[in-house]
Protein backbone atom coordinates (compact mmCIF):
# COMPACT_ATOMS: atom_id res chain seq x y z
CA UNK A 1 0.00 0.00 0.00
CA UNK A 2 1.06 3.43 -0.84
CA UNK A 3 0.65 6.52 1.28
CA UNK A 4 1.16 10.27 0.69
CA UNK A 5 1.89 12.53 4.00
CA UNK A 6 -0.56 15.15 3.66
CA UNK A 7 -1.82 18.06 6.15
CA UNK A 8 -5.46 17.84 7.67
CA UNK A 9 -6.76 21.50 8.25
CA UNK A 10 -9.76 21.66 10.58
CA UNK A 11 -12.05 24.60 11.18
CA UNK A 12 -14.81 25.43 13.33
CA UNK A 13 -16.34 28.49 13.34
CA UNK A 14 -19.92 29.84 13.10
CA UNK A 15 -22.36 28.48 10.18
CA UNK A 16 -22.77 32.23 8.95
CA UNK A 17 -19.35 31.69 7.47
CA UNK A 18 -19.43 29.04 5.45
CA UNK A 19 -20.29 30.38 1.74
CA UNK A 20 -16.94 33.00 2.04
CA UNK A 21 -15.01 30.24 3.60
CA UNK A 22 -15.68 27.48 0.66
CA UNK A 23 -14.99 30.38 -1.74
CA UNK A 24 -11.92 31.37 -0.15
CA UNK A 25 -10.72 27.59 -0.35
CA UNK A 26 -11.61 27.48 -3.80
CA UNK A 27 -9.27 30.52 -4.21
CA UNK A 28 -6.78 29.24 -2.27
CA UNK A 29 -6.21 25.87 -4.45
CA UNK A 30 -8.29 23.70 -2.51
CA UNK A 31 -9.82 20.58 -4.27
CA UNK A 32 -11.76 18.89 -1.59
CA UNK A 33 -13.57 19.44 1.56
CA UNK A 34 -15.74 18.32 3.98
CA UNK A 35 -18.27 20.69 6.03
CA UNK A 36 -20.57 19.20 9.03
CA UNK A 37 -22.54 20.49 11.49
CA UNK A 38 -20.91 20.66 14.88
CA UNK A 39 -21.78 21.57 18.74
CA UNK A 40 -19.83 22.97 21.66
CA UNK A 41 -18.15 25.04 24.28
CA UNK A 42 -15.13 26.74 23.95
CA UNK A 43 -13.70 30.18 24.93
CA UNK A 44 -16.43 32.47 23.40
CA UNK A 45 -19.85 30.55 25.26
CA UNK A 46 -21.22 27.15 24.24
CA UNK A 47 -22.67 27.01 20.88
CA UNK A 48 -25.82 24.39 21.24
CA UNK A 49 -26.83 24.68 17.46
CA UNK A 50 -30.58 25.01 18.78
CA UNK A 51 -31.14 28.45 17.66
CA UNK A 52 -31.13 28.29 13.79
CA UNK A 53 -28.42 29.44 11.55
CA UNK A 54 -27.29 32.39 13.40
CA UNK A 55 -25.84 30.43 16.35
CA UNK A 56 -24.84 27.39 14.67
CA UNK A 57 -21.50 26.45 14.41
CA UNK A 58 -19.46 24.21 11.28
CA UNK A 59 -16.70 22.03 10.96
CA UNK A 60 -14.99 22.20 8.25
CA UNK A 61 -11.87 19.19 6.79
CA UNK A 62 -9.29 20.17 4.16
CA UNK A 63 -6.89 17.51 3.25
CA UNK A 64 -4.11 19.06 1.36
CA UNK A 65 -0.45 20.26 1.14
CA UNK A 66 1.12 21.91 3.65
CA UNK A 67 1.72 25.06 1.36
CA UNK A 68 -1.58 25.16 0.70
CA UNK A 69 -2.45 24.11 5.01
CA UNK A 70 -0.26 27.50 5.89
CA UNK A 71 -1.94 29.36 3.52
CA UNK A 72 -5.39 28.55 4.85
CA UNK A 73 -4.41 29.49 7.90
CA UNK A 74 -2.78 32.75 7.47
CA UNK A 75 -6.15 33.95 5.30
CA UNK A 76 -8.29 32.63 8.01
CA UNK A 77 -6.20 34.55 10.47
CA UNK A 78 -6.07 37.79 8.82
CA UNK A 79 -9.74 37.59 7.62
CA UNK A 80 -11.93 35.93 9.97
CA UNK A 81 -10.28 35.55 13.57
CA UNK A 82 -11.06 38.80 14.92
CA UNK A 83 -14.43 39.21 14.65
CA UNK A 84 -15.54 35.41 14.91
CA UNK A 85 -15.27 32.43 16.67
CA UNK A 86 -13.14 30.15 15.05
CA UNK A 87 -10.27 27.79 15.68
CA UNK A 88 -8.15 26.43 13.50
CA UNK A 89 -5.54 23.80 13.68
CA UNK A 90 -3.14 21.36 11.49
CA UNK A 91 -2.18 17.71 11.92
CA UNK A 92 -0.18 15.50 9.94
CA UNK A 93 -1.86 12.40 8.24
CA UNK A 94 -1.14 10.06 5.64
CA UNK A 95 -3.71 9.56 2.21
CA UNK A 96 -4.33 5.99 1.50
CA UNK A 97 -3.87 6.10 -2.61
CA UNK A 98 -6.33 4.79 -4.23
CA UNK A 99 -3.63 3.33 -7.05
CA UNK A 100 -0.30 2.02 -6.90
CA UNK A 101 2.20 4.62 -8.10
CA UNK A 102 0.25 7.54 -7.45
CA UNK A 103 1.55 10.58 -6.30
């Protein structure tokens, strides 16, 4: 079996977000992603999803090159993190390919 080492980028922030945010990945040179629904408490109050959009919060996956990882995250820094809750973080992982000699 063949791997490739890859970055996973995961998001959460609030729902509101999430048509600039898939544009901005777009723009960035994302291919794929993967946005659910998610619930919580962090710093900024817990988020219980039960009051419609506007207090909803999303998770969203990028798997993708580091380049491309650091680049998500400066944009989402400069852009996004002071005016809403977000947090964003990286973690190695390694892509099953789907044929041998891939890359």
């Amino acid at each position: 079996m063949n791997f490739l080492d890859q970055k996973l980028v995961t998001i959460v922030t609030e729902s509101a977000l999430e048509p600039m945010l898939k544009r901005d990945l777009e723009r960035l040179g994302v291919e794929g992603y993967t946005i659910l629904d998610a619930r919580g408490k962090g710093h900024r109050g817990s988020r219980e999803g039960n009051w419609g959009n506007a207090s909803t919060n999303i998770r969203i996956e990028v798997v993708c090159e580091e380049e491309i990882a650091l680049a998500i995250a400066a944009h989402c820094k400069a852009v996004y993190s002071d005016n809403y809750g977000m947090i964003l973080y990286l973690r190695d992982v390694r892509v099953l390919l789907e044929h041998e000699g891939e890359e």
